[in-house]
N, C-alpha and C. Protein backbone atom coordinates (compact mmCIF):
# COMPACT_ATOMS: atom_id res chain seq x y z
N UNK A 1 0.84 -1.19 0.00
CA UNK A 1 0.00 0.00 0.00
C UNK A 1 0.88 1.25 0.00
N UNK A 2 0.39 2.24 -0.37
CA UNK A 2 1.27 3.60 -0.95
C UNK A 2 0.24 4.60 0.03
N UNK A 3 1.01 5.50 0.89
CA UNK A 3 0.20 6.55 1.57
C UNK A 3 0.59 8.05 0.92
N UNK A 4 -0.47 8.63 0.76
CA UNK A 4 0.21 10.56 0.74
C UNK A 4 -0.65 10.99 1.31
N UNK A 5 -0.18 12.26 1.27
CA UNK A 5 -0.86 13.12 2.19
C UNK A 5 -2.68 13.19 2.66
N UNK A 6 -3.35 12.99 1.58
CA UNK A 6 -4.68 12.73 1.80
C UNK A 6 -5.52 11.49 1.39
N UNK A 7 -4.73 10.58 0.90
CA UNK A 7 -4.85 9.48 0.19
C UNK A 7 -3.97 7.76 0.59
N UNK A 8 -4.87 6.79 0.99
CA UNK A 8 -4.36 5.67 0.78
C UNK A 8 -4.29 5.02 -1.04
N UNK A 9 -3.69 4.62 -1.24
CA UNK A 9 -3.37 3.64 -2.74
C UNK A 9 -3.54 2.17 -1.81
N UNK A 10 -4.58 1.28 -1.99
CA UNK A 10 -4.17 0.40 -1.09
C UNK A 10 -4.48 -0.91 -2.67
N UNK A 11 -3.52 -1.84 -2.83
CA UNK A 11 -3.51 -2.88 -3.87
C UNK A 11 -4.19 -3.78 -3.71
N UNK A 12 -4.87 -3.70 -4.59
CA UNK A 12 -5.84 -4.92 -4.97
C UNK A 12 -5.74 -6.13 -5.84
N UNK A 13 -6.15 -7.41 -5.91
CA UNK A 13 -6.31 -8.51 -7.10
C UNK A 13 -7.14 -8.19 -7.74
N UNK A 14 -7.29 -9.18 -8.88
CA UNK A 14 -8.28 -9.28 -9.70
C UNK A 14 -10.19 -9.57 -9.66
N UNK A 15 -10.09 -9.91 -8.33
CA UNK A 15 -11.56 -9.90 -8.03
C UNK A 15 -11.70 -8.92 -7.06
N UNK A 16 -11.16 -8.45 -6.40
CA UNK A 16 -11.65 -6.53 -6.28
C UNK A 16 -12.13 -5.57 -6.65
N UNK A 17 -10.98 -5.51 -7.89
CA UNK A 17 -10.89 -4.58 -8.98
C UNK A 17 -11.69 -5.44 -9.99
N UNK A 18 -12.31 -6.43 -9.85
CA UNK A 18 -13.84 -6.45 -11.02
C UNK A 18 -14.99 -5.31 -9.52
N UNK A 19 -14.81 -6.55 -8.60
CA UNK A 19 -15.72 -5.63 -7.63
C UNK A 19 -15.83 -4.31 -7.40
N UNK A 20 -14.97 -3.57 -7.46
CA UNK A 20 -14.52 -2.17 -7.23
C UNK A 20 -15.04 -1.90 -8.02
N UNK A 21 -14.89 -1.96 -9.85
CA UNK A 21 -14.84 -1.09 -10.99
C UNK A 21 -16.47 -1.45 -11.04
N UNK A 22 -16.71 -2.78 -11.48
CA UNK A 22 -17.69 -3.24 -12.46
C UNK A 22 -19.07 -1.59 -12.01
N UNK A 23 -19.26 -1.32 -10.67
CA UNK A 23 -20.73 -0.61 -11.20
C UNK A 23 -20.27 0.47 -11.41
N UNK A 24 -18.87 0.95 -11.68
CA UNK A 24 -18.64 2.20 -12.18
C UNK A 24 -19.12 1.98 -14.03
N UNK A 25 -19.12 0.67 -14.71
CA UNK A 25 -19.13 0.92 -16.21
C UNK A 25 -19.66 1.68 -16.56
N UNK A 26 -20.71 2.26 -16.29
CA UNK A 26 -22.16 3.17 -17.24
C UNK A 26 -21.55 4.61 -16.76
N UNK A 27 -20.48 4.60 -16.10
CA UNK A 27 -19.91 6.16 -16.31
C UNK A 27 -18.52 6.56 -17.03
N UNK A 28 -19.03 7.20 -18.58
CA UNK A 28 -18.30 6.92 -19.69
C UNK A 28 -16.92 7.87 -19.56
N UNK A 29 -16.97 8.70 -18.46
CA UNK A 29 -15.79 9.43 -18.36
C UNK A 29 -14.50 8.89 -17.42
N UNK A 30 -15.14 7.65 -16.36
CA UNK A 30 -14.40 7.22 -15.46
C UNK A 30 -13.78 5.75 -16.59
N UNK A 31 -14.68 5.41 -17.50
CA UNK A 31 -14.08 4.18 -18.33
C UNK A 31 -13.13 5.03 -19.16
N UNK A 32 -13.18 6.05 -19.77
CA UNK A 32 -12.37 6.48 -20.92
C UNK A 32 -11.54 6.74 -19.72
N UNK A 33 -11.09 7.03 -18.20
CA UNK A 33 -9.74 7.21 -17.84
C UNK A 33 -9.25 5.99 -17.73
N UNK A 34 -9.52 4.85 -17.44
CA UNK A 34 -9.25 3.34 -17.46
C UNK A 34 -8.64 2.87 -18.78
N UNK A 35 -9.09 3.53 -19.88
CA UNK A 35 -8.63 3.41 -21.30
C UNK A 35 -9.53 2.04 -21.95
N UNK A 36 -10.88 2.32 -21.11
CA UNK A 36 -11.57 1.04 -22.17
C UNK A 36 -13.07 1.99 -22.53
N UNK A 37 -13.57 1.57 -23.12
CA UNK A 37 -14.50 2.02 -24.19
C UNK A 37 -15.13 3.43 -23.81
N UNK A 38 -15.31 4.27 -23.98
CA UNK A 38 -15.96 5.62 -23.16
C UNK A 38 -17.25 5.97 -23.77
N UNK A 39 -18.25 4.60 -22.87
CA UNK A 39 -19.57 4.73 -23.51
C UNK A 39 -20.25 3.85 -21.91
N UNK A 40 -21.32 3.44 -21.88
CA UNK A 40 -22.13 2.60 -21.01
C UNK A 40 -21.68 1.15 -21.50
N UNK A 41 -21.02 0.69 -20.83
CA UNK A 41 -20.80 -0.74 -21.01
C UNK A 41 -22.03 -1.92 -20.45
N UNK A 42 -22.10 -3.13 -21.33
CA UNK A 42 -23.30 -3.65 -20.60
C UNK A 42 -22.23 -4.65 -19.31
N UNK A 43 -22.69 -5.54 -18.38
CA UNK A 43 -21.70 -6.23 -17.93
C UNK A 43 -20.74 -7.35 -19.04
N UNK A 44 -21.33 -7.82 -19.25
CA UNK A 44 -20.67 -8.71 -20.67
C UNK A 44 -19.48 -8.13 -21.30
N UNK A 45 -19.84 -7.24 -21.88
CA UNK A 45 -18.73 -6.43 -22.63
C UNK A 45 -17.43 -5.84 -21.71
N UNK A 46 -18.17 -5.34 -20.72
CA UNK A 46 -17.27 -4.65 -19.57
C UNK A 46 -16.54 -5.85 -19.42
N UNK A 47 -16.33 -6.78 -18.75
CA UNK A 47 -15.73 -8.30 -17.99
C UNK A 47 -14.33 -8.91 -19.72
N UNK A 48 -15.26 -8.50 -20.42
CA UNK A 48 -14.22 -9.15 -21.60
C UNK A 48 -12.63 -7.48 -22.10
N UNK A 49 -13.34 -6.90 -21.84
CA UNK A 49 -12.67 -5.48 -22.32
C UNK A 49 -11.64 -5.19 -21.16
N UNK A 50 -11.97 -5.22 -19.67
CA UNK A 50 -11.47 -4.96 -18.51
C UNK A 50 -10.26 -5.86 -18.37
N UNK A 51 -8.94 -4.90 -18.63
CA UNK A 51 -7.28 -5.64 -18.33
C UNK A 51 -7.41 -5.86 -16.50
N UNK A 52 -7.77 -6.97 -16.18
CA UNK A 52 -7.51 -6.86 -14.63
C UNK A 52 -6.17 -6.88 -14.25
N UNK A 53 -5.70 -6.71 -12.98
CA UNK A 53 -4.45 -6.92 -12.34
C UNK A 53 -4.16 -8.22 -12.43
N UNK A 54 -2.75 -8.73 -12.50
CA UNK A 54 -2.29 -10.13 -11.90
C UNK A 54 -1.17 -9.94 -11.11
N UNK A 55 -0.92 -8.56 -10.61
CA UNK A 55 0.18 -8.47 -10.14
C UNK A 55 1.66 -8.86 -10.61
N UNK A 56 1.37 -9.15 -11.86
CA UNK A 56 2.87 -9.13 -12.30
C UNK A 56 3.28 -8.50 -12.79
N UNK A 57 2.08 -7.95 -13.41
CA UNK A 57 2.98 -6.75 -15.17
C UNK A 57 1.72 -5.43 -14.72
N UNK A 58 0.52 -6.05 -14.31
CA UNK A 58 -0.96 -5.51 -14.36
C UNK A 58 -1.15 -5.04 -12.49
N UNK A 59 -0.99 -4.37 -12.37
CA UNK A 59 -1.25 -3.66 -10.80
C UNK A 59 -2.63 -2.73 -10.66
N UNK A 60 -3.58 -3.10 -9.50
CA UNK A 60 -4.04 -1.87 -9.60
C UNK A 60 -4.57 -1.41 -8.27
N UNK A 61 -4.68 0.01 -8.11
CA UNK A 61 -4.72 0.24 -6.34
C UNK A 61 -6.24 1.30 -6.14
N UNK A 62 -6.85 0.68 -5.51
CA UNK A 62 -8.27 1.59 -4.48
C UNK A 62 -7.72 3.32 -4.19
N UNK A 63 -8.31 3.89 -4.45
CA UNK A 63 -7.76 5.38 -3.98
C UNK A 63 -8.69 5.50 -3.03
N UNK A 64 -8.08 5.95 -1.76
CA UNK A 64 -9.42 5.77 -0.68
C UNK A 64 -8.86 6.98 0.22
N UNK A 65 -9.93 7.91 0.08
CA UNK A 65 -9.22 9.27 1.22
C UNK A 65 -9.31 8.77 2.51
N UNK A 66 -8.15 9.72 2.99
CA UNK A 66 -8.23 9.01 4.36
C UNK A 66 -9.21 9.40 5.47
N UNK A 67 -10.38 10.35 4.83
CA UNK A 67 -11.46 10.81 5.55
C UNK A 67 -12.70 10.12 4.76
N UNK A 68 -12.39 9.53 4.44
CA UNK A 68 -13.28 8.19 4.13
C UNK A 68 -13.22 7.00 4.27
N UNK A 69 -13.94 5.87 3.93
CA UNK A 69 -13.93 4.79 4.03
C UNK A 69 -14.50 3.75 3.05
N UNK A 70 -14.13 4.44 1.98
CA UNK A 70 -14.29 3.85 0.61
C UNK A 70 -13.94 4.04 -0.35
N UNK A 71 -13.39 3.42 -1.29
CA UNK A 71 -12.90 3.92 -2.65
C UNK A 71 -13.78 4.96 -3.74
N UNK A 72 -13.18 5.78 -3.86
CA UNK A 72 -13.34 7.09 -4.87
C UNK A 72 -12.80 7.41 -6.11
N UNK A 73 -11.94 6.24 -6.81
CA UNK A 73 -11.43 5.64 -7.96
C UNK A 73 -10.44 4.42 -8.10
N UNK A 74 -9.83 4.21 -9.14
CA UNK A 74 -8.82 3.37 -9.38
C UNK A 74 -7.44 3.85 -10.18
N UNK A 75 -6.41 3.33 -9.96
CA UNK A 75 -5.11 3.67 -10.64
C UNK A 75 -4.89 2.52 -10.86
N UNK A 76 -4.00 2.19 -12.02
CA UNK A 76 -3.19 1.09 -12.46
C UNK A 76 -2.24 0.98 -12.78
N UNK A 77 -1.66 0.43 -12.63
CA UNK A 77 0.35 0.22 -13.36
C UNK A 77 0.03 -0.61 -14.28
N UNK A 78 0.94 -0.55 -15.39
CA UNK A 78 1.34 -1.92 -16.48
C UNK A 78 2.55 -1.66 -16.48
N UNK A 79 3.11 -2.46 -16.53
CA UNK A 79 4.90 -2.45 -16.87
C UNK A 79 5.14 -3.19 -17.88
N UNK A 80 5.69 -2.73 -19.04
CA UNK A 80 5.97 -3.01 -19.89
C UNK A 80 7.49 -3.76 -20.21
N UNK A 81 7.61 -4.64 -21.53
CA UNK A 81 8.84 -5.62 -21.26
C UNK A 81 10.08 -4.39 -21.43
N UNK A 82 10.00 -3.42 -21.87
CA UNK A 82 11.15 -2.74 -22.52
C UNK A 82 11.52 -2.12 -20.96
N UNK A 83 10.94 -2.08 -19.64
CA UNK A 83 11.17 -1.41 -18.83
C UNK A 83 10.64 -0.54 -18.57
N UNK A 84 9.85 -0.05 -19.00
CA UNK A 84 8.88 1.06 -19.21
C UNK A 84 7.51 1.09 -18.44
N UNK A 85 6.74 1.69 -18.04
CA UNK A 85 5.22 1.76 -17.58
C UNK A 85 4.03 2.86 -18.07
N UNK A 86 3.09 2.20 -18.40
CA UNK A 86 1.80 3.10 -18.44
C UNK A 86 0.90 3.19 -17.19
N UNK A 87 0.07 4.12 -16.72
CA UNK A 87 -0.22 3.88 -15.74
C UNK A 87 -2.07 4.58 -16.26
N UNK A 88 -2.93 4.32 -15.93
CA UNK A 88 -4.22 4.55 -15.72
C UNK A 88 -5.14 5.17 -14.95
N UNK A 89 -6.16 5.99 -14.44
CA UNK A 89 -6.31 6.33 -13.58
C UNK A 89 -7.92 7.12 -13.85
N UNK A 90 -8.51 6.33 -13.05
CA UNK A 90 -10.32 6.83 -13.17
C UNK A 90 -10.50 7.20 -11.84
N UNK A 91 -11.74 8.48 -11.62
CA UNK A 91 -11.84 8.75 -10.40
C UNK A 91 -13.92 8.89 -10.82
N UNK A 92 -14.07 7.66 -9.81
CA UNK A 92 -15.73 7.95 -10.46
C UNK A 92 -16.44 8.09 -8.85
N UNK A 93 -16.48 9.02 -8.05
CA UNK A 93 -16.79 10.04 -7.02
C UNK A 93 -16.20 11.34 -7.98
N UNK A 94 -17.39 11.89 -8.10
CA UNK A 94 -17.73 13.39 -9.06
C UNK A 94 -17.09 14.36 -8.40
N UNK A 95 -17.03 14.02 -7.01
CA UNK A 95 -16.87 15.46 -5.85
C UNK A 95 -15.64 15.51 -5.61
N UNK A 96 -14.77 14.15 -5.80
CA UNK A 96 -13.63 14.57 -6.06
C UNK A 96 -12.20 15.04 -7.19
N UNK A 97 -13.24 14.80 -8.43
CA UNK A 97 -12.92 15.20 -9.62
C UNK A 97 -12.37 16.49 -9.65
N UNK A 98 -11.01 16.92 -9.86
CA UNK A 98 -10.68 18.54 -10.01
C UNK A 98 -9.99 18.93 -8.59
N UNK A 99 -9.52 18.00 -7.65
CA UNK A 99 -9.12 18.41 -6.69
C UNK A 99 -7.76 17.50 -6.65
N UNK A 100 -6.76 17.23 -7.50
CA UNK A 100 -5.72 16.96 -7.94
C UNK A 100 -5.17 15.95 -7.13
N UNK A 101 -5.95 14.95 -6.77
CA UNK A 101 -6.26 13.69 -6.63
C UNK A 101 -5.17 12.26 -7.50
N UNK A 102 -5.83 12.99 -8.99
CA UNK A 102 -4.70 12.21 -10.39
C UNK A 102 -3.42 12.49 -9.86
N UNK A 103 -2.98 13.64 -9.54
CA UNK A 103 -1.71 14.20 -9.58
C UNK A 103 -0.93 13.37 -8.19
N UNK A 104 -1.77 13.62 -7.10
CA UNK A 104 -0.95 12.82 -5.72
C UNK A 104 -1.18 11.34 -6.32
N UNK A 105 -1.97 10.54 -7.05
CA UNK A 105 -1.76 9.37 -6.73
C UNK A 105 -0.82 8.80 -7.61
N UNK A 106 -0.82 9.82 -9.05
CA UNK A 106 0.18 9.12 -10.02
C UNK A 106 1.53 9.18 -9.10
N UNK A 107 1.73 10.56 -9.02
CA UNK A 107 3.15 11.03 -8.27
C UNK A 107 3.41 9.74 -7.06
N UNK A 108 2.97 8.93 -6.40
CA UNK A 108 3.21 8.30 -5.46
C UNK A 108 3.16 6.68 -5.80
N UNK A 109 2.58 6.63 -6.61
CA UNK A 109 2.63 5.40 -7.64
C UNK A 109 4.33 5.51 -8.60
N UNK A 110 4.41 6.84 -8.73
CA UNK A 110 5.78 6.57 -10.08
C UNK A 110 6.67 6.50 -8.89
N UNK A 111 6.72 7.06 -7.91
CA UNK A 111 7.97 6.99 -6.77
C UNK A 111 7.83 5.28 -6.46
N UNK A 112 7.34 4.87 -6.02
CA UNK A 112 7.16 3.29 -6.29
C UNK A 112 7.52 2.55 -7.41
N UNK A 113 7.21 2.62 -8.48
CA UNK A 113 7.37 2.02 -9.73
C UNK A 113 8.65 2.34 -10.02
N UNK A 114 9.18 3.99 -10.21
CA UNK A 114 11.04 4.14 -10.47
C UNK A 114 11.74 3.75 -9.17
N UNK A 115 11.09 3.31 -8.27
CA UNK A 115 12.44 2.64 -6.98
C UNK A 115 12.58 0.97 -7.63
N UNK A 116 11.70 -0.01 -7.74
CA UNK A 116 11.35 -1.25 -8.16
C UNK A 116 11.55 -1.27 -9.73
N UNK A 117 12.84 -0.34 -10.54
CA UNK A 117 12.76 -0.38 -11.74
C UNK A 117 12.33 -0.55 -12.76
N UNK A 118 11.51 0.41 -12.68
CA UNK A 118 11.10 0.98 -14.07
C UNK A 118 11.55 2.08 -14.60
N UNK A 119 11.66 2.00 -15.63
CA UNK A 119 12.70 3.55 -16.22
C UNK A 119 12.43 4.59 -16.73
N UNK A 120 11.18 4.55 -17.17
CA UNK A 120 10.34 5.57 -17.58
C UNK A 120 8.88 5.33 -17.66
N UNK A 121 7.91 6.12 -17.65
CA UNK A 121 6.15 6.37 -17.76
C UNK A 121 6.30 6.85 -18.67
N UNK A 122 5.23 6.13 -19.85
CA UNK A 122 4.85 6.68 -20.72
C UNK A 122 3.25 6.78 -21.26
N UNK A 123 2.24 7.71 -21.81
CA UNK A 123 1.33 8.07 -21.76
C UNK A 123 0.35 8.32 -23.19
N UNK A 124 -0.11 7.90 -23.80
CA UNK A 124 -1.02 8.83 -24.65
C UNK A 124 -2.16 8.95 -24.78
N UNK A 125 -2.77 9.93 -24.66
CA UNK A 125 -4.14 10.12 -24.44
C UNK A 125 -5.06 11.29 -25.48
N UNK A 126 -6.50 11.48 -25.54
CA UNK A 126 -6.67 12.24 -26.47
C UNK A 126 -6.26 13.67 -26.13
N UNK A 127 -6.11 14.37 -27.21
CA UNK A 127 -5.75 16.03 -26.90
C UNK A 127 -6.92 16.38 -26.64
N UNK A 128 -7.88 16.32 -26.53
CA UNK A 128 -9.27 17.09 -26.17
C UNK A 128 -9.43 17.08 -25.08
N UNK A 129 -8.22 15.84 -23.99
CA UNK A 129 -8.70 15.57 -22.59
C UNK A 129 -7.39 16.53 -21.91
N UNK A 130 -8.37 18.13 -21.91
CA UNK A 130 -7.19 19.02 -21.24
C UNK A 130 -6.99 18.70 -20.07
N UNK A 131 -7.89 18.00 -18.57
CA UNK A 131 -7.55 17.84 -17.42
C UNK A 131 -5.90 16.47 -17.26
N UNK A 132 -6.25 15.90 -18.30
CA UNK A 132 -5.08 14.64 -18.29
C UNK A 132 -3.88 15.18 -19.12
N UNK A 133 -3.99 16.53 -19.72
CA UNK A 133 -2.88 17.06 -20.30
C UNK A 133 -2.29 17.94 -18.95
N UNK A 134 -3.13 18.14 -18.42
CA UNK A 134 -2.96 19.27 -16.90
C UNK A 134 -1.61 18.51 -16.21
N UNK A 135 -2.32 17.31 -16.22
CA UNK A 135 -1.91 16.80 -14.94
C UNK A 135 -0.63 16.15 -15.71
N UNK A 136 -0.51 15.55 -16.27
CA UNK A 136 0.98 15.47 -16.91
C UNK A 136 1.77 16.56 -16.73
N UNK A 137 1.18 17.48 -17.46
CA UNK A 137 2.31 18.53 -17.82
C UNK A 137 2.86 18.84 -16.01
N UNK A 138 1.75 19.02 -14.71
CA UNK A 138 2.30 19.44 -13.65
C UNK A 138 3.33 18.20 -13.33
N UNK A 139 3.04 17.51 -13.60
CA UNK A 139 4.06 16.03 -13.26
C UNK A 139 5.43 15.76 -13.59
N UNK A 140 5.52 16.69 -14.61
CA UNK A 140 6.70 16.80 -15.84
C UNK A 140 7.52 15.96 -16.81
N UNK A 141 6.25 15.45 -17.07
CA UNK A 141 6.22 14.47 -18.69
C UNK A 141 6.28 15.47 -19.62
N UNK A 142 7.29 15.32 -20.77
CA UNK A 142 7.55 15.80 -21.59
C UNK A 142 6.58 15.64 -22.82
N UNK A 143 6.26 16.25 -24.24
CA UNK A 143 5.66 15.95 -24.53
C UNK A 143 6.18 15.32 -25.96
N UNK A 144 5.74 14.58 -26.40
CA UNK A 144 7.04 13.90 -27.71
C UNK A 144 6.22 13.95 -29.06
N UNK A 145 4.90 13.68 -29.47
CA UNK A 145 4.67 13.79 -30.24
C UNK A 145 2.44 13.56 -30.19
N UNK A 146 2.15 14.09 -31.42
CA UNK A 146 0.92 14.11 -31.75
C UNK A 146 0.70 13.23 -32.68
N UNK A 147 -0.55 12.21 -32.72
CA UNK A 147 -0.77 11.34 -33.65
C UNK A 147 -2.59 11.17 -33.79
N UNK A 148 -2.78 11.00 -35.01
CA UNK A 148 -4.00 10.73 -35.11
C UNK A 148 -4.00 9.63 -35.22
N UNK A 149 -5.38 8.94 -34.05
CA UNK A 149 -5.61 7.69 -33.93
C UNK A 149 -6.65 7.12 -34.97
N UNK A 150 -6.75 5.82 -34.89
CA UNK A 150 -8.07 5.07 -35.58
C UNK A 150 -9.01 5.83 -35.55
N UNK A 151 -9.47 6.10 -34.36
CA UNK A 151 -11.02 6.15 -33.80
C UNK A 151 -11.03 7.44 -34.17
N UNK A 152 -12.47 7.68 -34.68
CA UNK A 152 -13.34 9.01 -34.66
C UNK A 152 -14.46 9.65 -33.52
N UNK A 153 -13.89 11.31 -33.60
CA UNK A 153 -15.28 11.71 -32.86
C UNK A 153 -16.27 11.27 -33.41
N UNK A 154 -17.32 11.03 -32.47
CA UNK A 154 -18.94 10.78 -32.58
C UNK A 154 -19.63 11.03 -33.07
N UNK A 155 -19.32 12.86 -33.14
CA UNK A 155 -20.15 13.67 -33.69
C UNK A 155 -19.71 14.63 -35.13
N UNK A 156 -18.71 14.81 -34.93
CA UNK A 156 -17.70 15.43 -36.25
C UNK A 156 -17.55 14.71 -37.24
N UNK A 157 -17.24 12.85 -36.90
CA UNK A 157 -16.30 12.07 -38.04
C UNK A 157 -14.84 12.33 -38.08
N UNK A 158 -14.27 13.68 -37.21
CA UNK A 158 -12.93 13.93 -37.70
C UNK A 158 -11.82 12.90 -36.95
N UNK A 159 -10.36 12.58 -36.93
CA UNK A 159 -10.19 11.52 -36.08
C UNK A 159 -9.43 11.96 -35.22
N UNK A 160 -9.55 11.14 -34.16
CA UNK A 160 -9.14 11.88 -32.89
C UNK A 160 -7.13 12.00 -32.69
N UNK A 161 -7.15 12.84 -32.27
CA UNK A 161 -5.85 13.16 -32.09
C UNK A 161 -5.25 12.76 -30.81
N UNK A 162 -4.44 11.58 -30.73
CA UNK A 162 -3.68 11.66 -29.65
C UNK A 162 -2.39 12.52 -29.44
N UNK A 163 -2.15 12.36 -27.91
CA UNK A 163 -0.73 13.22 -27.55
C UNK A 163 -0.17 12.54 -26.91
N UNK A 164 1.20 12.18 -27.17
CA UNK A 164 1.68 10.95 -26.22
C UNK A 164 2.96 12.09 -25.71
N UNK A 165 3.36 11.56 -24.39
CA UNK A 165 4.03 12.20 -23.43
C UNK A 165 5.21 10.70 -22.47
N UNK A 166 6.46 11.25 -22.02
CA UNK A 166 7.35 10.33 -21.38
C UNK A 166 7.74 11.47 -20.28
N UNK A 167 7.92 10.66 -19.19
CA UNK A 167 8.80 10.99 -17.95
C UNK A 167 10.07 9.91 -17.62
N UNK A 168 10.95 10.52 -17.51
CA UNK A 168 12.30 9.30 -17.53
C UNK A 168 12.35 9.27 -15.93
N UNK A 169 13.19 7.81 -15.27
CA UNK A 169 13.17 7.98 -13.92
C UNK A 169 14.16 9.49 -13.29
N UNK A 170 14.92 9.57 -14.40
CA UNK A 170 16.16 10.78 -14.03
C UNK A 170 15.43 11.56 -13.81
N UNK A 171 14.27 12.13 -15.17
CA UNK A 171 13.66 13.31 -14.65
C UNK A 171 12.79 13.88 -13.43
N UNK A 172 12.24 12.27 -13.27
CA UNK A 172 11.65 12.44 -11.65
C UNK A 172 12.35 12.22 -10.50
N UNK A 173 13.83 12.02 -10.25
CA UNK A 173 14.85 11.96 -9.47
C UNK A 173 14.92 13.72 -9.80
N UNK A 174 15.38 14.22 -10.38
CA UNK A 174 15.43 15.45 -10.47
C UNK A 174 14.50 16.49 -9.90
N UNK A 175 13.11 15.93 -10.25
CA UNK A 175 11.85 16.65 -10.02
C UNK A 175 11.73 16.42 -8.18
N UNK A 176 11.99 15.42 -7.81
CA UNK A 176 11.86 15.14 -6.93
C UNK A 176 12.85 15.70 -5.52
N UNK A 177 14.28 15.59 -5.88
CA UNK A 177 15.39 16.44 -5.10
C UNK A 177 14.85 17.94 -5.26
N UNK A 178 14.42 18.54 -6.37
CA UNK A 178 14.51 20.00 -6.19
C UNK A 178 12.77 20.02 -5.54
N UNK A 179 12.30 19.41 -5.14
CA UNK A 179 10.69 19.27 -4.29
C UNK A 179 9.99 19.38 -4.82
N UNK A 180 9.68 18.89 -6.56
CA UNK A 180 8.61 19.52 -7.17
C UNK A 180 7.68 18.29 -7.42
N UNK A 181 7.31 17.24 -6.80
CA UNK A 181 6.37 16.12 -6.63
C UNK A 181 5.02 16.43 -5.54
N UNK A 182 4.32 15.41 -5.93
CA UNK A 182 3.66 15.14 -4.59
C UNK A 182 3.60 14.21 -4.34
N UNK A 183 5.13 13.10 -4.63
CA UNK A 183 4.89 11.70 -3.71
C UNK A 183 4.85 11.22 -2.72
N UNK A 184 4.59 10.17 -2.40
CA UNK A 184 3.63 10.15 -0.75
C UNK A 184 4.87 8.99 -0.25
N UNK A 185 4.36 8.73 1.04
CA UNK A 185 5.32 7.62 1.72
C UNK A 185 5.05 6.08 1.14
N UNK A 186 5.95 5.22 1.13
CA UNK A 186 5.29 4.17 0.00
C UNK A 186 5.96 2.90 1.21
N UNK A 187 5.09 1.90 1.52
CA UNK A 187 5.23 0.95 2.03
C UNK A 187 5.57 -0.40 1.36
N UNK A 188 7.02 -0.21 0.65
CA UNK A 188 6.96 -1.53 -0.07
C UNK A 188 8.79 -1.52 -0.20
């Protein structure tokens, strides 16, 4: 489990995190941060689409304030073979949406992940999603390039533009000595 300042990260298996997520599906903004379909999922679809944890490569942790007593989203790690990680992150409690929540839990998750080697986070997401460009950019992921994906808006037809972004462990060793994180104390 990973603590910061207002927040437990506490790790979960794979039948949690169905338990945890599954009645979030029908909220299409907390699935598009998960990175699976950003629509109302029925259960069926949800259960086949949903990367669960196995704790080997696939991690994923309860965000639970510590003035509560229940989870208020999910984060995930993947670690990738090259050394590398993507990480995920839905917050489906509305009230805490916008209160930089993403920012303490990624930040305390990558201090974990670059101690247990991994060498860099890497990210891409749509450009239209300015709050997940926010929170990168405060994090200090660089930004590397723009790509248009497969998929189309809904309503335009035009196709959506991703922005993919990297943080190296140096740069968050760096970010981190001169105090510019918000990683939390990490129990592992």
């Amino acid at each position: 489990d990973v603590e910061t300042e207002r927040l437990w990260l506490r790790s979960i298996g794979p039948l949690r995190a169905v338990l945890l997520v599954a009645p979030w599906r029908h909220d299409a903004e907390m699935m598009g941060g998960l990175m699976l379909y950003a629509g109302k999922m029925s259960l069926w679809h949800w259960l086949r689409a949903y990367k669960r944890p196995n704790n080997v490569n696939r991690f994923s942790y309860a965000i639970v304030p510590k003035t509560h007593n229940r989870a208020v989203g999910l984060i995930s790690v993947r670690r990738l073979p090259d050394g590398s990680a993507e990480s995920h992150i839905g917050i489906s409690d509305h009230a805490w949406r916008g209160h930089q929540v993403s920012i303490e839990a990624r930040a305390a998750l990558m201090t974990l992940f670059f101690r247990h080697g991994v060498t860099q986070f890497q990210c891409s997401i749509d450009s239209r999603n300015f709050a997940s460009v926010f929170v990168y950019k405060r994090l200090g992921f660089r930004f590397i390039e723009a790509v248009d994906s497969e998929r189309s808006d809904r309503a335009t037809g035009r196709k959506i533009q991703r922005v993919r972004f990297i943080l190296t462990r140096e740069d968050w060793e760096r970010l981190e000595t001169a105090g510019g994180t918000a990683g939390g104390n990490v129990d592992a």
